[in-house]
C-alpha atoms as a PDB file:
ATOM      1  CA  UNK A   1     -25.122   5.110 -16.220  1.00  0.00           C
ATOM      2  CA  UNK A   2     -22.063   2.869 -15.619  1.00  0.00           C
ATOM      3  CA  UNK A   3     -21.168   2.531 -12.020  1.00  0.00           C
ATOM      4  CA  UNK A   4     -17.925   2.025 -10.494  1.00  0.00           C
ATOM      5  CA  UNK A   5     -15.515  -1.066 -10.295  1.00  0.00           C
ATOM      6  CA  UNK A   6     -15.195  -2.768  -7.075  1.00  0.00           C
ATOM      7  CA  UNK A   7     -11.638  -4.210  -5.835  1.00  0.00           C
ATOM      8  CA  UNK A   8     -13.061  -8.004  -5.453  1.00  0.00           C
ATOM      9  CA  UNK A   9     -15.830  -9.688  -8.233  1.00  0.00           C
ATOM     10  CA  UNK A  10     -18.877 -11.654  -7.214  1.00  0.00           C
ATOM     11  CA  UNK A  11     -17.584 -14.469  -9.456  1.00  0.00           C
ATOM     12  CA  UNK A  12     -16.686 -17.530  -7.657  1.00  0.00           C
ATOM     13  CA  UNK A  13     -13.003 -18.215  -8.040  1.00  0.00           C
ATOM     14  CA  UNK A  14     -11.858 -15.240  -9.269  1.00  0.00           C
ATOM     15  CA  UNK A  15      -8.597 -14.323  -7.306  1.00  0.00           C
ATOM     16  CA  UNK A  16      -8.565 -10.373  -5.253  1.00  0.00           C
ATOM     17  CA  UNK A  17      -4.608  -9.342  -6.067  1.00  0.00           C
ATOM     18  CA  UNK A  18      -3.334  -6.845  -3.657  1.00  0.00           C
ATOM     19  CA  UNK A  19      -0.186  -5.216  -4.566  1.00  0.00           C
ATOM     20  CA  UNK A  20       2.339  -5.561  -1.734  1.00  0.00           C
ATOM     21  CA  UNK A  21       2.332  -1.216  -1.621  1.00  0.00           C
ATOM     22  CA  UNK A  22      -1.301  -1.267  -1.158  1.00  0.00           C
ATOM     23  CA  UNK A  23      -1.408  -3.720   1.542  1.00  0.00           C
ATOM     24  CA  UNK A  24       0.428  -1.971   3.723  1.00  0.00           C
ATOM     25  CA  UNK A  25      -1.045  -1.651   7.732  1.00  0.00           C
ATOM     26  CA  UNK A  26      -3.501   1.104   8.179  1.00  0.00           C
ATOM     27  CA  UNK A  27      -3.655   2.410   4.714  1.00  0.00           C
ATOM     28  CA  UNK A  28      -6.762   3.105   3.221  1.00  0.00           C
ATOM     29  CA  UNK A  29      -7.783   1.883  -0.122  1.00  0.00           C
ATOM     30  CA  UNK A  30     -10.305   3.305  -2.114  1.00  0.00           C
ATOM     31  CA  UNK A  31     -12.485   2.383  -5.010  1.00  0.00           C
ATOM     32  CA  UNK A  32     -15.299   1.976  -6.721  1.00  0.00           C
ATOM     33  CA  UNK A  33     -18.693   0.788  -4.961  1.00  0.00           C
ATOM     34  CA  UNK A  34     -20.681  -0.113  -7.950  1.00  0.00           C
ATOM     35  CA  UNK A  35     -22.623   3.234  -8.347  1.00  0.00           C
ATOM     36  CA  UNK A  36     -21.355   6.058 -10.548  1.00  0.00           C
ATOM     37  CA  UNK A  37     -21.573   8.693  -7.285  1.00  0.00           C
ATOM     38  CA  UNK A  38     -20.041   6.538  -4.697  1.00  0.00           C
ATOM     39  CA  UNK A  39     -16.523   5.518  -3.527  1.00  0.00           C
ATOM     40  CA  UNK A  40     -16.055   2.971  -1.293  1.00  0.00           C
ATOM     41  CA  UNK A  41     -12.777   3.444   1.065  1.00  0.00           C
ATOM     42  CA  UNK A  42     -11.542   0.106   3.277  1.00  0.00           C
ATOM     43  CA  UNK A  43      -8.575  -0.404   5.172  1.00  0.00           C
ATOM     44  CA  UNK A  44      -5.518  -2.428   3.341  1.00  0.00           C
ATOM     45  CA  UNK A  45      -5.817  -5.331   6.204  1.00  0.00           C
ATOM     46  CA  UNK A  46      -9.235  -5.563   6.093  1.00  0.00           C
ATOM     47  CA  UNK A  47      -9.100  -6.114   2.083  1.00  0.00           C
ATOM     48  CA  UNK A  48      -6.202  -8.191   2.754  1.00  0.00           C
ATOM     49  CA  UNK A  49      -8.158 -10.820   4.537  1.00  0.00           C
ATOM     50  CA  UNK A  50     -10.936 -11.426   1.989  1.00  0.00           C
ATOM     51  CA  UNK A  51     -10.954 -15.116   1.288  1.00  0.00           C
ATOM     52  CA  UNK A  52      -9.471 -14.965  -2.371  1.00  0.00           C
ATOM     53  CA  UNK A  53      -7.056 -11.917  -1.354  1.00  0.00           C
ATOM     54  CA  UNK A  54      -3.382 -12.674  -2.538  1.00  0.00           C
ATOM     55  CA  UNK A  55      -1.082 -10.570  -2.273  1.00  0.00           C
ATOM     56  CA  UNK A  56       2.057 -10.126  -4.173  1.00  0.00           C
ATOM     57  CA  UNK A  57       4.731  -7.797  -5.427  1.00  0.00           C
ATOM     58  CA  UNK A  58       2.744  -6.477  -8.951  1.00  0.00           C
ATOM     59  CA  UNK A  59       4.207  -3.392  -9.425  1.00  0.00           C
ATOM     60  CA  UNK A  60       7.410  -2.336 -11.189  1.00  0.00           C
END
């Protein structure tokens, strides 16, 4: 069984991109935590600060 999609990839050099929305103080994000019955949540800053994180203005 597939499991869920993380917000960042093990990959070296593959870039985290936050929309501007999402990273918003205090907000929680949530998404996948690589098993089908799990969901991860983490807070907006805390994703925000992963070393590849970028964020920019993505959505219309």
């Amino acid at each position: 069984m597939p499991g869920g999609v993380p917000p960042v990839s093990h990959r070296p050099g593959v870039r985290c991109l936050i929309d501007t929305a999402v990273a918003e103080p205090d907000r929680p994000v949530y998404c996948g935590a690589g098993s089908a019955d799990r969901t991860l949540q983490i807070d907006s800053a805390a994703l925000s600060r992963l070393p590849r994180a970028q964020v920019a203005s993505l959505s219309r």
